[in-house]
N, C-alpha and C. Protein backbone atom coordinates (compact mmCIF):
# COMPACT_ATOMS: atom_id res chain seq x y z
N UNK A 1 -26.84 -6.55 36.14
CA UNK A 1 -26.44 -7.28 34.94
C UNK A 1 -26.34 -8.77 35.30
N UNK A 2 -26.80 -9.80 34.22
CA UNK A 2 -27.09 -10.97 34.66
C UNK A 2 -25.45 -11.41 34.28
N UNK A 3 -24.90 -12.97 34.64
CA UNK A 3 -23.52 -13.14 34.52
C UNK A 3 -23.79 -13.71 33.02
N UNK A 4 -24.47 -13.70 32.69
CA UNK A 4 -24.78 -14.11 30.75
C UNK A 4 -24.27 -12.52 30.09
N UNK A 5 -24.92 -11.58 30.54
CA UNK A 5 -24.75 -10.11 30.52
C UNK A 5 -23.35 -9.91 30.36
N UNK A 6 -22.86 -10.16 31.95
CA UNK A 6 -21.46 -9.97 31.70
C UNK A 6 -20.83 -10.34 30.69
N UNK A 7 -20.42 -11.63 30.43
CA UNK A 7 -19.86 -12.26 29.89
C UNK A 7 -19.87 -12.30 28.54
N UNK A 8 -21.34 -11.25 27.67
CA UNK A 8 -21.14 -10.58 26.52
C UNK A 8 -20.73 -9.83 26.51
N UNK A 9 -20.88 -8.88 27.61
CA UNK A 9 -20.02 -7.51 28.00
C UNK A 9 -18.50 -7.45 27.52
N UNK A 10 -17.99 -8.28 28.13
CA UNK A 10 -16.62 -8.63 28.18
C UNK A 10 -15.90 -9.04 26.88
N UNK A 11 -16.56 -9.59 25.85
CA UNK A 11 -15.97 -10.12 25.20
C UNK A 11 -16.05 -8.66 24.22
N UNK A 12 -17.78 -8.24 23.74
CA UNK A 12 -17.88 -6.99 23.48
C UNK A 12 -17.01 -6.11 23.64
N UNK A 13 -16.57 -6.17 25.02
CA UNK A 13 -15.47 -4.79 25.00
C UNK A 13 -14.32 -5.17 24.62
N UNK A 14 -13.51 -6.44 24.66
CA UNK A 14 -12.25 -6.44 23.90
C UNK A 14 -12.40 -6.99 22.40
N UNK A 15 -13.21 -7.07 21.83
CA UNK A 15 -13.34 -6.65 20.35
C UNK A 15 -13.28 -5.13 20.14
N UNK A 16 -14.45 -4.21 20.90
CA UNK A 16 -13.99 -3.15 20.50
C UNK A 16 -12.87 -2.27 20.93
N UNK A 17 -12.02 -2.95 22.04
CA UNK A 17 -10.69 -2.90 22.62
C UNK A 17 -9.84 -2.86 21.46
N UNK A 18 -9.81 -3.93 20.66
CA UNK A 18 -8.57 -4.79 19.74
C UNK A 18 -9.50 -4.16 18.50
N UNK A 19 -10.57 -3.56 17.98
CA UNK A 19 -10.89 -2.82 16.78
C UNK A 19 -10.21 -1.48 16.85
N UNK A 20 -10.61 -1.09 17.81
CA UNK A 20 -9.87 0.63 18.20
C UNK A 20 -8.40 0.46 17.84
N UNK A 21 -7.75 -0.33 18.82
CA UNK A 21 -6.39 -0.57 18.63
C UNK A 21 -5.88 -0.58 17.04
N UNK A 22 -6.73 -1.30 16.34
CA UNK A 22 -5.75 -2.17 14.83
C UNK A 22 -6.88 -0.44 13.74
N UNK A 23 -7.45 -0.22 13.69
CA UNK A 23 -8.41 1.20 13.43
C UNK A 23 -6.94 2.34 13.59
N UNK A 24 -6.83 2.53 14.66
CA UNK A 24 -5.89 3.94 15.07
C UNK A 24 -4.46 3.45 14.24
N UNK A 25 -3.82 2.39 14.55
CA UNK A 25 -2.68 1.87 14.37
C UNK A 25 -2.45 1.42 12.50
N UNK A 26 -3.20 0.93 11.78
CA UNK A 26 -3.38 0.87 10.54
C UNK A 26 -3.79 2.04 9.68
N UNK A 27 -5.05 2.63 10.48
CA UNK A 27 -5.22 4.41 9.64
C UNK A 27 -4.25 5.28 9.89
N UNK A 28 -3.43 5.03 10.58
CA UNK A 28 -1.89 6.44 10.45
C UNK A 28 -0.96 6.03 10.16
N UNK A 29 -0.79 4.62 9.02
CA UNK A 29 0.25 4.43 8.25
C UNK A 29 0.60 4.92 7.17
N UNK A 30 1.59 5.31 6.71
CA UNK A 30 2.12 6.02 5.50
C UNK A 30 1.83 4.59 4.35
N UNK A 31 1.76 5.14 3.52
CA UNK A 31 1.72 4.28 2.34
C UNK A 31 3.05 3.09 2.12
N UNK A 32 4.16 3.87 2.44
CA UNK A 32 5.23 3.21 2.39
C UNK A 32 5.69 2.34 3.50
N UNK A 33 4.66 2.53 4.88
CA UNK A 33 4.66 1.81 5.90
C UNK A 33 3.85 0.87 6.07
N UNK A 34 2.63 1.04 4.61
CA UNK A 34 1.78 -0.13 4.83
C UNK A 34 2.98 -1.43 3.94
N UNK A 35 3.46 -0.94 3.35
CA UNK A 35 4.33 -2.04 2.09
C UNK A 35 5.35 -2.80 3.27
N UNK A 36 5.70 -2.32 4.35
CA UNK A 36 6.27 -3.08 5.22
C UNK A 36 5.96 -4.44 5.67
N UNK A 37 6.94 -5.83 5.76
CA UNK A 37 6.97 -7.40 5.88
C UNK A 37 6.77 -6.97 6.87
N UNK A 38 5.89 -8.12 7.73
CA UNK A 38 6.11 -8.63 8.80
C UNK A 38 7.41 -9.34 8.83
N UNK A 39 7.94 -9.99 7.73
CA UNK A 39 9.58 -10.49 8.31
C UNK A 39 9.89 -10.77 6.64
N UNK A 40 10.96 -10.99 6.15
CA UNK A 40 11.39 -10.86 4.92
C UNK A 40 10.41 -11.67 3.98
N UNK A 41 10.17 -11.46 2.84
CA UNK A 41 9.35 -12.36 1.88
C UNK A 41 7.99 -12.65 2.76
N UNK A 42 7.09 -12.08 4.15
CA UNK A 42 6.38 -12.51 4.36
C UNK A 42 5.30 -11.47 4.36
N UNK A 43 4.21 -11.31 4.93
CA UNK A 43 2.91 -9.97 4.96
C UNK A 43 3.45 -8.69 4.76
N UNK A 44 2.83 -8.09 4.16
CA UNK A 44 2.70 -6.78 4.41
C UNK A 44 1.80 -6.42 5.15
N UNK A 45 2.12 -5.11 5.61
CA UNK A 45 0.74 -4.82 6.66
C UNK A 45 -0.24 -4.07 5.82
N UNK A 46 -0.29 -4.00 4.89
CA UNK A 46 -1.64 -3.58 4.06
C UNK A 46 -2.30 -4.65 3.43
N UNK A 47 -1.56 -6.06 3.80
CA UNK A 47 -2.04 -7.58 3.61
C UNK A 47 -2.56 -8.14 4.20
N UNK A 48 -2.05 -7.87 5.61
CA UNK A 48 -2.90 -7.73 6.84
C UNK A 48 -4.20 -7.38 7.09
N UNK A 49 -3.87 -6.03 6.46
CA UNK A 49 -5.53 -5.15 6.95
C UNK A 49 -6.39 -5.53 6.18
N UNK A 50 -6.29 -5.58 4.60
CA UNK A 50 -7.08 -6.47 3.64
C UNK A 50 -7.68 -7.22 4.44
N UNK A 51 -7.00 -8.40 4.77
CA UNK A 51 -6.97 -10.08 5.58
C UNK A 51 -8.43 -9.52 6.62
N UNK A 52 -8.16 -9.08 7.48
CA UNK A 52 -8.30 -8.51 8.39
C UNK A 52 -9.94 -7.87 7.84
N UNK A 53 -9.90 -7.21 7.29
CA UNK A 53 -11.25 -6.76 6.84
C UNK A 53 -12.45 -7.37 5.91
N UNK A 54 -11.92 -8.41 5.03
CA UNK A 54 -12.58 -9.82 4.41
C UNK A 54 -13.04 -10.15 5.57
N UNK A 55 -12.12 -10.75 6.64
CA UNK A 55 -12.80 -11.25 7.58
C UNK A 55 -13.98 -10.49 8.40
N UNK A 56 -14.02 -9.81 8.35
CA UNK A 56 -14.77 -8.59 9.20
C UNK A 56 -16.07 -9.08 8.51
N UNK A 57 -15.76 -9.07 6.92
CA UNK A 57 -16.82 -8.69 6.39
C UNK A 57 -17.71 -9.78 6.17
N UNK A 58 -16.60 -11.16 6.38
CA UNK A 58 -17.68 -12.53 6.46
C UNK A 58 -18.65 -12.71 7.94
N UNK A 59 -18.11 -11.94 8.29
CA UNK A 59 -19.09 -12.13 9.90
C UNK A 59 -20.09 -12.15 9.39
N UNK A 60 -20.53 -10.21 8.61
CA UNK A 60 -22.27 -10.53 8.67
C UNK A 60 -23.24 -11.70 7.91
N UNK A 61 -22.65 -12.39 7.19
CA UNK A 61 -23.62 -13.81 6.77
C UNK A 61 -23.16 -14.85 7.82
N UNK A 62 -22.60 -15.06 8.29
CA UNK A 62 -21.63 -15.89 9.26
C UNK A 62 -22.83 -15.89 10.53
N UNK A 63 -23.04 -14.32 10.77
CA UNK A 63 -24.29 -14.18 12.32
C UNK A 63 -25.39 -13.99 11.44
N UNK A 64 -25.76 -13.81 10.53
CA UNK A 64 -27.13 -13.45 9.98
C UNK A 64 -27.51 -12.15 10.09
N UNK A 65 -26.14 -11.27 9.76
CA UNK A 65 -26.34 -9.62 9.80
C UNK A 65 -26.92 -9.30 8.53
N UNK A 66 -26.39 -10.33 7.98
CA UNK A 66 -27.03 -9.87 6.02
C UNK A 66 -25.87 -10.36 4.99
N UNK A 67 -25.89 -9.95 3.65
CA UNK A 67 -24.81 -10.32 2.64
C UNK A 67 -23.26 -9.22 2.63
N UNK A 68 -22.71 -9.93 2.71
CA UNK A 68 -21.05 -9.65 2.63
C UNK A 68 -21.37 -8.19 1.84
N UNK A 69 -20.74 -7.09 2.11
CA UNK A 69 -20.16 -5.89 1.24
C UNK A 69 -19.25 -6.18 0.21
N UNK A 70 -18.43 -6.80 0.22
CA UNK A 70 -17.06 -6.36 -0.32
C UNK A 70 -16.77 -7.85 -0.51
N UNK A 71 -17.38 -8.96 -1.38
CA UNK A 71 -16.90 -10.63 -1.54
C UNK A 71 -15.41 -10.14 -2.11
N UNK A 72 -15.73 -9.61 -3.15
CA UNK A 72 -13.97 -9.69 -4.31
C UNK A 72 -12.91 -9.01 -3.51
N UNK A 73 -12.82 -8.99 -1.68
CA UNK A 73 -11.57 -8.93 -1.16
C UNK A 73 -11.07 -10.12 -0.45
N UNK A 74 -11.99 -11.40 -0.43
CA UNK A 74 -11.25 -12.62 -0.84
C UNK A 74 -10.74 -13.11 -1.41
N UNK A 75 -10.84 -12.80 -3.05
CA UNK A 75 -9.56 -13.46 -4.14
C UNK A 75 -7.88 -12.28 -3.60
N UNK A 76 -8.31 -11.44 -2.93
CA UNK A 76 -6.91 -10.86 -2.47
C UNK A 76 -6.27 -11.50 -1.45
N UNK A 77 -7.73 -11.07 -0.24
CA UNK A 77 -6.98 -11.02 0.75
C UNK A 77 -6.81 -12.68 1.77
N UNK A 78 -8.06 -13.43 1.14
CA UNK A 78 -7.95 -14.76 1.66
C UNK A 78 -7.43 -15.79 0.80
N UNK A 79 -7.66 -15.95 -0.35
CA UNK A 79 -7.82 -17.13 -1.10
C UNK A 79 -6.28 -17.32 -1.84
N UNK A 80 -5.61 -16.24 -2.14
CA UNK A 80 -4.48 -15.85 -2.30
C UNK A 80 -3.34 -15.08 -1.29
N UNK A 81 -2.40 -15.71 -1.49
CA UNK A 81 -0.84 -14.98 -0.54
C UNK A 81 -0.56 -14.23 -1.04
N UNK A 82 0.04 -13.53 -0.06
CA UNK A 82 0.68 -11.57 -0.70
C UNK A 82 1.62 -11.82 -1.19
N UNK A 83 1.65 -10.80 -2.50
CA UNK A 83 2.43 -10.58 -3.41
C UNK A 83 1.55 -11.60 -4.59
N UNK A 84 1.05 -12.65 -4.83
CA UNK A 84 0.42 -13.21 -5.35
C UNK A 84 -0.52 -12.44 -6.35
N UNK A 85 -1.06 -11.31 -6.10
CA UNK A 85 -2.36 -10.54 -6.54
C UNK A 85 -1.45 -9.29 -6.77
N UNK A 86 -1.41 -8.70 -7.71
CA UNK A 86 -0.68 -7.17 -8.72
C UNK A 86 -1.48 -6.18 -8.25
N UNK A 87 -2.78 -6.07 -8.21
CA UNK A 87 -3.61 -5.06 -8.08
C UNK A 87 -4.22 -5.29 -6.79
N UNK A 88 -3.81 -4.60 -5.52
CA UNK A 88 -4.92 -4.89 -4.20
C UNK A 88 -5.26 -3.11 -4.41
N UNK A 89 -6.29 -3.02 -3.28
CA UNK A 89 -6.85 -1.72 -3.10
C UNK A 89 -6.14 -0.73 -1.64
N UNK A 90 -5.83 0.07 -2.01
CA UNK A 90 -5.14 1.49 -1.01
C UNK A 90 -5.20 1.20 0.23
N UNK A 91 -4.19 1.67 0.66
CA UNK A 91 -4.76 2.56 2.38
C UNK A 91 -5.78 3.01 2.41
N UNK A 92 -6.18 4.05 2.00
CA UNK A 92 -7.37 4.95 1.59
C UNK A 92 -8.88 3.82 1.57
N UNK A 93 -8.63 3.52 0.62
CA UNK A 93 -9.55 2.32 0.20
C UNK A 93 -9.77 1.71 1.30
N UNK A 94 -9.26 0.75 1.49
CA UNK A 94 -9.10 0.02 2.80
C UNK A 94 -9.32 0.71 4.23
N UNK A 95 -9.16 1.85 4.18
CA UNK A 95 -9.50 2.62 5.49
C UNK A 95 -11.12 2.74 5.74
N UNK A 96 -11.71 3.20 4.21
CA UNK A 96 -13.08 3.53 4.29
C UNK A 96 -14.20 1.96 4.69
N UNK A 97 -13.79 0.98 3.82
CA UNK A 97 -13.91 0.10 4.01
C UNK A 97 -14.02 -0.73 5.33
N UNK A 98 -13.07 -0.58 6.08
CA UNK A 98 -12.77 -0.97 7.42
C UNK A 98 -13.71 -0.16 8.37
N UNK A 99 -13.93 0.87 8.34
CA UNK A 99 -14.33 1.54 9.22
C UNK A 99 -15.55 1.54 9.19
N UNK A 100 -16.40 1.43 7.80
CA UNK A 100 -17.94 1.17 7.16
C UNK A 100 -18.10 -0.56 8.27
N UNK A 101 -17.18 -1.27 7.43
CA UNK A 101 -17.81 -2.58 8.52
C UNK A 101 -17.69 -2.50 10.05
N UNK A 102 -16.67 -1.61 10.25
CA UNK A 102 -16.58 -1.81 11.77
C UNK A 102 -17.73 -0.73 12.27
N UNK A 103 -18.44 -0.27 11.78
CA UNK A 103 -19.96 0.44 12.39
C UNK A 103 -21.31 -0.24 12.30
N UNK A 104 -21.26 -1.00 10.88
CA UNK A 104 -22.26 -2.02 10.77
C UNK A 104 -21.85 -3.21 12.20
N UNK A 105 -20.83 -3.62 11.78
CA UNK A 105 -20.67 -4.83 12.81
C UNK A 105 -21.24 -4.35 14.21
N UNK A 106 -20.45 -3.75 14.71
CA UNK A 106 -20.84 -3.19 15.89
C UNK A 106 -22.23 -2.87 16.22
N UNK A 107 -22.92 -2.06 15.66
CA UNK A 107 -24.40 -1.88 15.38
C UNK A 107 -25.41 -3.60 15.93
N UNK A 108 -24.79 -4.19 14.67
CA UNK A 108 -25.15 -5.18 14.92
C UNK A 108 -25.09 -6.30 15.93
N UNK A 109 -23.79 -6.33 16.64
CA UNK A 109 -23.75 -6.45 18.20
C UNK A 109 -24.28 -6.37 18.95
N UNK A 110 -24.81 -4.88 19.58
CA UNK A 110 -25.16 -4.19 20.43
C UNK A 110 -27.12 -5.29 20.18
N UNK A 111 -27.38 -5.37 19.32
CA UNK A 111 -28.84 -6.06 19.26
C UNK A 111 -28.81 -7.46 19.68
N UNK A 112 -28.02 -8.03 19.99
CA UNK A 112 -28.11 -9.19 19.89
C UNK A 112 -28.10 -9.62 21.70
N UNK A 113 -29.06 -10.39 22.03
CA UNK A 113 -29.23 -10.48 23.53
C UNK A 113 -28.42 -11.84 24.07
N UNK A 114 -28.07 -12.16 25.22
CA UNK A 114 -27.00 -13.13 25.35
C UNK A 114 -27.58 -14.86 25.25
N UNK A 115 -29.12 -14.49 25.18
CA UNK A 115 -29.33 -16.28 24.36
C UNK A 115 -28.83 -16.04 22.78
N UNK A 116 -29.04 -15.38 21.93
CA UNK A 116 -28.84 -14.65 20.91
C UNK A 116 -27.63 -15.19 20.24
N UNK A 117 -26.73 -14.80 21.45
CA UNK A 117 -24.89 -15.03 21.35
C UNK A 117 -24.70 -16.52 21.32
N UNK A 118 -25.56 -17.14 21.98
CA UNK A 118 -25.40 -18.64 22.18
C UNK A 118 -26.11 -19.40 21.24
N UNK A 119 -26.58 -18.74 20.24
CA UNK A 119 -27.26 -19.36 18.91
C UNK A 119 -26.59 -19.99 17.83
N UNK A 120 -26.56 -20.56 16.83
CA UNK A 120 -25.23 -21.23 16.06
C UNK A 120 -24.75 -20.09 15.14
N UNK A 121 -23.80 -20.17 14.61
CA UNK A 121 -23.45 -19.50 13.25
C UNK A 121 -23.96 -19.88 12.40
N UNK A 122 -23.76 -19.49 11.13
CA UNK A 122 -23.98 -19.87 9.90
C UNK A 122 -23.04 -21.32 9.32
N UNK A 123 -21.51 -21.33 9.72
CA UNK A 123 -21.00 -22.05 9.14
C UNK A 123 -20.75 -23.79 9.90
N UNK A 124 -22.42 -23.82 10.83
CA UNK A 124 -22.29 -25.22 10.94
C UNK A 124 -23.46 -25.57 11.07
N UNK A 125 -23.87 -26.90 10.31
CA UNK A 125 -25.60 -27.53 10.39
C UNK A 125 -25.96 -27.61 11.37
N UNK A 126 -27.38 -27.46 11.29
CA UNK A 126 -28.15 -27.81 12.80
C UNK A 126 -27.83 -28.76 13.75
N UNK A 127 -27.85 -29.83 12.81
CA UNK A 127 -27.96 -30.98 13.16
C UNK A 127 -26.12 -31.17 13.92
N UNK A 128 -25.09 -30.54 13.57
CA UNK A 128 -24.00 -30.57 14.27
C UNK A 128 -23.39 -29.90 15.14
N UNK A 129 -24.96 -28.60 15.32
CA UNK A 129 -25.12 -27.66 16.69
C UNK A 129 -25.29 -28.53 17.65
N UNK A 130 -26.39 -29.48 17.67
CA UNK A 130 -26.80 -30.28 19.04
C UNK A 130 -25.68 -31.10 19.55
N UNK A 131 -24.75 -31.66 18.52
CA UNK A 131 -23.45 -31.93 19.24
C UNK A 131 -22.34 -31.46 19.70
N UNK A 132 -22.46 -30.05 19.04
CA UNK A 132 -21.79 -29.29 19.37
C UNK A 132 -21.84 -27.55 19.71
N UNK A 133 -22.71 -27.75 21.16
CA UNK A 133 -23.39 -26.14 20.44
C UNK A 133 -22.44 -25.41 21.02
N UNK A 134 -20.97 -25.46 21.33
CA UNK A 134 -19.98 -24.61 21.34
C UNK A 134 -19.90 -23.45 20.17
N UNK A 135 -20.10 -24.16 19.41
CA UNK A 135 -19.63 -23.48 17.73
C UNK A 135 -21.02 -22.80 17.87
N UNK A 136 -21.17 -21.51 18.20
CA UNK A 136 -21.97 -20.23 18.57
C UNK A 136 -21.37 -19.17 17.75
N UNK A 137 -22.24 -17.99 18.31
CA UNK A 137 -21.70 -16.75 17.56
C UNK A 137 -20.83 -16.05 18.92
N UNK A 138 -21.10 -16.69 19.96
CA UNK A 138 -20.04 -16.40 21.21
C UNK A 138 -18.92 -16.55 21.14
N UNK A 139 -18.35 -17.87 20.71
CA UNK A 139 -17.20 -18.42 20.50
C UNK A 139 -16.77 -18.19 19.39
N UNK A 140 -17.45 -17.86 18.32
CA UNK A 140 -16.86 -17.35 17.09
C UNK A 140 -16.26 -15.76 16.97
N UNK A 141 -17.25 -14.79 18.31
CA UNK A 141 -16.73 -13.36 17.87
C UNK A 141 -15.44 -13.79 19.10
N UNK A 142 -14.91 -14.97 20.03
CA UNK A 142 -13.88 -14.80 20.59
C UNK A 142 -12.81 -15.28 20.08
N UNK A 143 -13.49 -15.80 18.88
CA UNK A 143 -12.17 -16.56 18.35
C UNK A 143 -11.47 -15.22 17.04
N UNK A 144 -12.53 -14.64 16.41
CA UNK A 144 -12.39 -13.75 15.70
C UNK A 144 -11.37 -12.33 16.39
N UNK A 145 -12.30 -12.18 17.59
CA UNK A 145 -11.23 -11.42 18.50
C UNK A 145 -9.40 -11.71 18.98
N UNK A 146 -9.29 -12.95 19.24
CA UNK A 146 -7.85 -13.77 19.08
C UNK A 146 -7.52 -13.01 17.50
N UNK A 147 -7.62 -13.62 16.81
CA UNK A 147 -7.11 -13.35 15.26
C UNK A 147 -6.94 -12.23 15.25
N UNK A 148 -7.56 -11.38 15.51
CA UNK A 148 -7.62 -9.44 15.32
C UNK A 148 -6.29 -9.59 16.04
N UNK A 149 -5.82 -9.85 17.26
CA UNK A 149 -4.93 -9.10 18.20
C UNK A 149 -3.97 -9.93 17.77
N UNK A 150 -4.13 -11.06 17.42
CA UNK A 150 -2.87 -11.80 16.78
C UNK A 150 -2.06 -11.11 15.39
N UNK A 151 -2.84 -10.78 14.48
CA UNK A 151 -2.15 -9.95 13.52
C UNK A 151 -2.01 -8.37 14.26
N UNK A 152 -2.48 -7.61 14.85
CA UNK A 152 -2.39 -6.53 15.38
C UNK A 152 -0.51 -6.71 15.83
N UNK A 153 -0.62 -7.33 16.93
CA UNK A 153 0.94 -7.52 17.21
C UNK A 153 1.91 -7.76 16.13
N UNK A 154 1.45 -8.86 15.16
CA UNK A 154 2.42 -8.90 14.27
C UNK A 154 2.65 -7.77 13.68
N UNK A 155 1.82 -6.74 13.33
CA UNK A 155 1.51 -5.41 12.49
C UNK A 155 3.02 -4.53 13.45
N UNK A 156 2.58 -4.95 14.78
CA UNK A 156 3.03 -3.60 15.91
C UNK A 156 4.88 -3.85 15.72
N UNK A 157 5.29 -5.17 15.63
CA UNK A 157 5.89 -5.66 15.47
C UNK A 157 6.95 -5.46 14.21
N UNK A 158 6.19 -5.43 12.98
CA UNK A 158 6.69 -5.36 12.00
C UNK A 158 7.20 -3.99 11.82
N UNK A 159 6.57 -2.84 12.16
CA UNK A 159 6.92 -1.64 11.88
C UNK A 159 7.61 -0.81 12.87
N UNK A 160 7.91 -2.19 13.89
CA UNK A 160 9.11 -1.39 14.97
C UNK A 160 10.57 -2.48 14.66
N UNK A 161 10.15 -3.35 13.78
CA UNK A 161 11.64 -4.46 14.03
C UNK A 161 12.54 -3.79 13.13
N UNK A 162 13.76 -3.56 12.96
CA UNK A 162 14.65 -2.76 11.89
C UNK A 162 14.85 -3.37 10.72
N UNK A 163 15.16 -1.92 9.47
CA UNK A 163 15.17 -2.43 8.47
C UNK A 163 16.40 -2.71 7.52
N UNK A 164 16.22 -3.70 6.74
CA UNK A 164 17.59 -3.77 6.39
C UNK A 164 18.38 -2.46 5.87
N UNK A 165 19.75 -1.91 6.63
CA UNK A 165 20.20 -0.84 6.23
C UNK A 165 19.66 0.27 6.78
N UNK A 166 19.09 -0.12 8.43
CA UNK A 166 18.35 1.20 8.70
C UNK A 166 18.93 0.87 10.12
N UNK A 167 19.70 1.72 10.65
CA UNK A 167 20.11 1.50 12.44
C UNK A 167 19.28 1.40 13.41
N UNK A 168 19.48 0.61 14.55
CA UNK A 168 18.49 0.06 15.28
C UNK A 168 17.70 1.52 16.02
N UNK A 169 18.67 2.41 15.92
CA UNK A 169 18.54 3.84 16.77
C UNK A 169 17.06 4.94 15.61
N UNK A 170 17.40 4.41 14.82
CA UNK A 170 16.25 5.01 13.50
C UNK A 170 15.08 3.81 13.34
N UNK A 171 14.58 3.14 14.35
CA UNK A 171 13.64 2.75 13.87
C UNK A 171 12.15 3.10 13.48
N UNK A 172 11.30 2.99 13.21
CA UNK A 172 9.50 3.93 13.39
C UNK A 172 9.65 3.86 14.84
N UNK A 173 9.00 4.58 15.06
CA UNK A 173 8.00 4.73 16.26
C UNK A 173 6.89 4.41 16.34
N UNK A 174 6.40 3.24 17.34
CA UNK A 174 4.88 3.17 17.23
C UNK A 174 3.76 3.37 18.21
């Protein structure tokens, strides 16, 4: 393996490290555990996963996988704050959803060779690649990867911190 190799390797595997993780940990929430704050008046973790899966789903125009699945879970889950929006879509919903992009995405990964990775995204001009050809699809699935594990914790977090009127000895288990 060349150290270009590696070094897609690596990042590859803790995306699908931190997908598995927030996948297992979000699909065996109770309904009433997705309605859970991250801290008073703030996320829910089914606000989260929304969040969380918009984003997923802007990747594929973002790398040139193809057109977004699912645009109208940005007026929920990006463009608007929780509680903001009356009608979001299920656990359920959201499970199938999540798991559909996280097979495309992945799929689409696995093709991509490590000059490939070092090619621009979508969301910057050519002309501001040559000054900056950081802004790749390398640095974008590591930055995307940060964000995943950053709400992941908050998620892990939220549904172990106690609730008001609930003893520290009764908390979830996670």
């Amino acid at each position: 393996m060349t150290p270009e190799q590696t070094l897609v390797d690596a990042a590859l595997r803790s995306w699908r490290s931190n997908m598995d993780r927030a996948s297992k940990f979000f699909g065996s929430l109770t309904p009433e555990e997705l309605e859970l704050e991250v801290a008073p008046a703030r996320n829910r973790l089914i606000y989260i996963w929304g969040h969380l899966t918009a984003l997923n789903d802007a990747i594929l125009p973002l790398f040139v996988f193809g057109q977004r699945r699912y645009p109208e879970l940005d007026d929920t889950f990006i463009s608007a704050v929780d509680h903001a929006v009356l009608q979001i879509p299920s656990g359920p919903e959201l499970k199938q959803i999540w798991a559909e992009l996280d097979l495309v995405l992945w799929a689409e990964f696995q093709k991509l060779s490590p000059s490939e990775w070092l090619q621009r995204h979508q969301s910057i001009f050519p002309e501001d690649f040559v000054r900056e050809p950081h802004r790749n699809r390398y640095a974008s699935l590591l930055g995307r990867t940060a964000h995943l594990a950053y709400h992941y914790g908050q998620a892990i977090l939220a549904k172990r911190r106690p609730r008001q009127g609930v003893k520290s000895t009764e908390r979830l288990s996670g």
